[in-house]
Protein backbone atom coordinates (compact mmCIF):
# COMPACT_ATOMS: atom_id res chain seq x y z
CA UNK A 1 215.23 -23.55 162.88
CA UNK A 2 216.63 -27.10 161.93
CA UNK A 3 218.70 -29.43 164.02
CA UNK A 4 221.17 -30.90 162.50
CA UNK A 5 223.99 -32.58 164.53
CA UNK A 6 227.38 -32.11 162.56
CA UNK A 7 225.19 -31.54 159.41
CA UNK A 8 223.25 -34.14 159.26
CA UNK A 9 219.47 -34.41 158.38
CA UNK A 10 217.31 -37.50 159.96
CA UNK A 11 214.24 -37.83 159.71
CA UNK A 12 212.29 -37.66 163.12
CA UNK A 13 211.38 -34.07 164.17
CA UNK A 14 214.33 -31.63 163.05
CA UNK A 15 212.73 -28.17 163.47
CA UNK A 16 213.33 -25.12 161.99
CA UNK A 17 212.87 -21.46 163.25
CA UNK A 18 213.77 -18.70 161.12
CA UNK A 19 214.90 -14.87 162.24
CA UNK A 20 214.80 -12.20 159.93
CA UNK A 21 215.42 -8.52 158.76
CA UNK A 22 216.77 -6.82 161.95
CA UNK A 23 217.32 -9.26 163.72
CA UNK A 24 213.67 -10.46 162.42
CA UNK A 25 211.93 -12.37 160.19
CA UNK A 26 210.10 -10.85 157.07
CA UNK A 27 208.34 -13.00 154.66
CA UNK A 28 208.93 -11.22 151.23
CA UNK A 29 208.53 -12.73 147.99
CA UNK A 30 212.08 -14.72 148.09
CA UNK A 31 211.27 -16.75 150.85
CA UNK A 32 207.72 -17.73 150.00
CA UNK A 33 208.22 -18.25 146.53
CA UNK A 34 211.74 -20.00 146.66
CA UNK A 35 212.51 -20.81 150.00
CA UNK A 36 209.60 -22.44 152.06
CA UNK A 37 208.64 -24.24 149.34
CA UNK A 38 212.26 -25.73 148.79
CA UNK A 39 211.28 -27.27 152.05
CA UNK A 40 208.38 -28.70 152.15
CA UNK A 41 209.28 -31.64 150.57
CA UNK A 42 211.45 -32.43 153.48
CA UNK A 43 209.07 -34.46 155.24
CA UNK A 44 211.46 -33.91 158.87
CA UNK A 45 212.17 -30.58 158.53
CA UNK A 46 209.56 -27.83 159.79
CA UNK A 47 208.66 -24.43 160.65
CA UNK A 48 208.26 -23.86 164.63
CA UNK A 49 208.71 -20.46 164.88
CA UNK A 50 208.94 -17.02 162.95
CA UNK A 51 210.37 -13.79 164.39
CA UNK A 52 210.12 -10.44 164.01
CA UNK A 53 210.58 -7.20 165.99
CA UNK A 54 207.10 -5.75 165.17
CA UNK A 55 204.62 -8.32 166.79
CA UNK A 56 201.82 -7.79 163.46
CA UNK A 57 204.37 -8.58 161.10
CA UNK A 58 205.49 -12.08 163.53
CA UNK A 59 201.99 -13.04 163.81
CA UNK A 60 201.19 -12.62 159.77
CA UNK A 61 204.04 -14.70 159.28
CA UNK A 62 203.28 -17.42 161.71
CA UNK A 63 199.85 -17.63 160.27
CA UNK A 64 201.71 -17.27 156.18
CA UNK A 65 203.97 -19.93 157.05
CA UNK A 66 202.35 -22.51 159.00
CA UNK A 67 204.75 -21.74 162.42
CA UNK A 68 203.63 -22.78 165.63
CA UNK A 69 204.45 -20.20 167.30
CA UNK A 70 205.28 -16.06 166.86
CA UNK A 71 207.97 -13.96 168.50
CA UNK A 72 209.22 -10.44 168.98
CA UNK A 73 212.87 -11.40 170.87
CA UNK A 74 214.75 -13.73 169.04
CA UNK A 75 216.66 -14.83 172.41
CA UNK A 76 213.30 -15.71 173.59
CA UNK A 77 212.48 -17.63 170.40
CA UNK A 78 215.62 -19.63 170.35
CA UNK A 79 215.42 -20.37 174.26
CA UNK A 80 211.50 -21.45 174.27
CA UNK A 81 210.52 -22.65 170.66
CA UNK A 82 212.61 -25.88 170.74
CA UNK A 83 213.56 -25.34 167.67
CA UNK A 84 217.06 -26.91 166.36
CA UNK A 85 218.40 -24.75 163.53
CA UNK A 86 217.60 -21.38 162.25
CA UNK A 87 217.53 -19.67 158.62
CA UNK A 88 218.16 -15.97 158.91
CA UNK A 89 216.16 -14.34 156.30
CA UNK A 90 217.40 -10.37 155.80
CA UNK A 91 219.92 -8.03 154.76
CA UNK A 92 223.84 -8.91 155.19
CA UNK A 93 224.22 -6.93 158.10
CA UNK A 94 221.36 -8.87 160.05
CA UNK A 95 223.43 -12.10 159.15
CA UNK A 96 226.19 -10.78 161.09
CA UNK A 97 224.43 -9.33 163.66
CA UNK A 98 221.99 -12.46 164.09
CA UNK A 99 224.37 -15.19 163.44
CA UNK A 100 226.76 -15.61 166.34
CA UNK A 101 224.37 -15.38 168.44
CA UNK A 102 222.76 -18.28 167.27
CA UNK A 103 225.88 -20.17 166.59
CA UNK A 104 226.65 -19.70 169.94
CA UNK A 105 223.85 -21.95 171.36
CA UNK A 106 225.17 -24.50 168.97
CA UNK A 107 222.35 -23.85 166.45
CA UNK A 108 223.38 -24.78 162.03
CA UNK A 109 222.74 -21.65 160.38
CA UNK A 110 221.53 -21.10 157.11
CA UNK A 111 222.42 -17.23 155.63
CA UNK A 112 221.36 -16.20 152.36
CA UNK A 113 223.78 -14.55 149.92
CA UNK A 114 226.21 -12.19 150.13
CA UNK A 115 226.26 -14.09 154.06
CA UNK A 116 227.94 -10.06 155.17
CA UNK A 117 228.87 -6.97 154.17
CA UNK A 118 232.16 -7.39 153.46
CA UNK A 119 234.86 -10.32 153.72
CA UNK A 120 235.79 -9.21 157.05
CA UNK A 121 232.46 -9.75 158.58
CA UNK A 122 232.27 -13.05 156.48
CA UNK A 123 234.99 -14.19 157.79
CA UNK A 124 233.80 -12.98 161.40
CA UNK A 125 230.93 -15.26 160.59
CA UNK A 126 232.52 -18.11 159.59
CA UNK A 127 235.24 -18.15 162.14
CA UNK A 128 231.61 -17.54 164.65
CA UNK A 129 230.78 -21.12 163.17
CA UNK A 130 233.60 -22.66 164.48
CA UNK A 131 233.34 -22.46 167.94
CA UNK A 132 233.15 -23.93 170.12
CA UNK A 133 232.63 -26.87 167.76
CA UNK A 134 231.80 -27.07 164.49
CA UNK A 135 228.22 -25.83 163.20
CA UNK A 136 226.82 -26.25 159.90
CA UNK A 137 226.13 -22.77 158.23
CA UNK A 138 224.68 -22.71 154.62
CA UNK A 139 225.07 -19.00 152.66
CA UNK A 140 223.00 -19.45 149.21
């Protein structure tokens, strides 16, 4: 998760969390080839979490990606890791289904592409993003 106030990166400890498939996180092939590595460079932004329903696949992760910690309840993640953003790693329906709740606590959002099912849910998203202020969401 990254925290980004009104969409701005500074450097000084912005963290980053991610949630993935189901609600989860799941490394596949995408993120470690193309996503992670996109940023590393970033010398503020970091990994402090990875989540995923099954607890093997959350502590392969954490260990894959260099977290500092693992989770199995993304409410639990978002509420202990201190982390200050999230990228939601999955299918379209876990965008949806993962999203406002993290929007809700204020948290920027990165989705990948398509960011839902269909334009309704997109625009469920996006309209999720704007209250109650403003939060930076980023579909690929």
């Amino acid at each position: 998760m990254i925290r980004m106030k009104q969409g701005r990166f500074s450097p000084g400890g912005d963290e980053f969390g991610n949630t993935g498939a189901d609600g989860v996180y799941r490394v596949r092939g995408h993120v470690t080839a193309n996503l992670y590595p996109a940023l590393d460079p970033i010398p503020w932004v970091y990994l402090v979490a990875a989540c995923d329903l099954k607890e093997d696949l959350a502590r392969r992760n954490t260990r894959r990606l260099g977290a500092r910690a693992w989770y199995t309840d993304m409410d639990k993640m978002l509420t202990e890791s201190g982390a200050e953003g999230v990228l939601a790693v999955g299918d379209p329906q876990m965008h949806v289904t993962v999203g406002p709740e993290v929007l809700k606590r204020g948290l920027p959002l990165f989705v990948e592409k398509p960011s839902a099912i269909d334009t309704e849910e997109a625009r469920k998203l996006a309209q999720a993003a704007e209250k109650p202020e403003p939060s930076a969401w980023w579909p690929l």
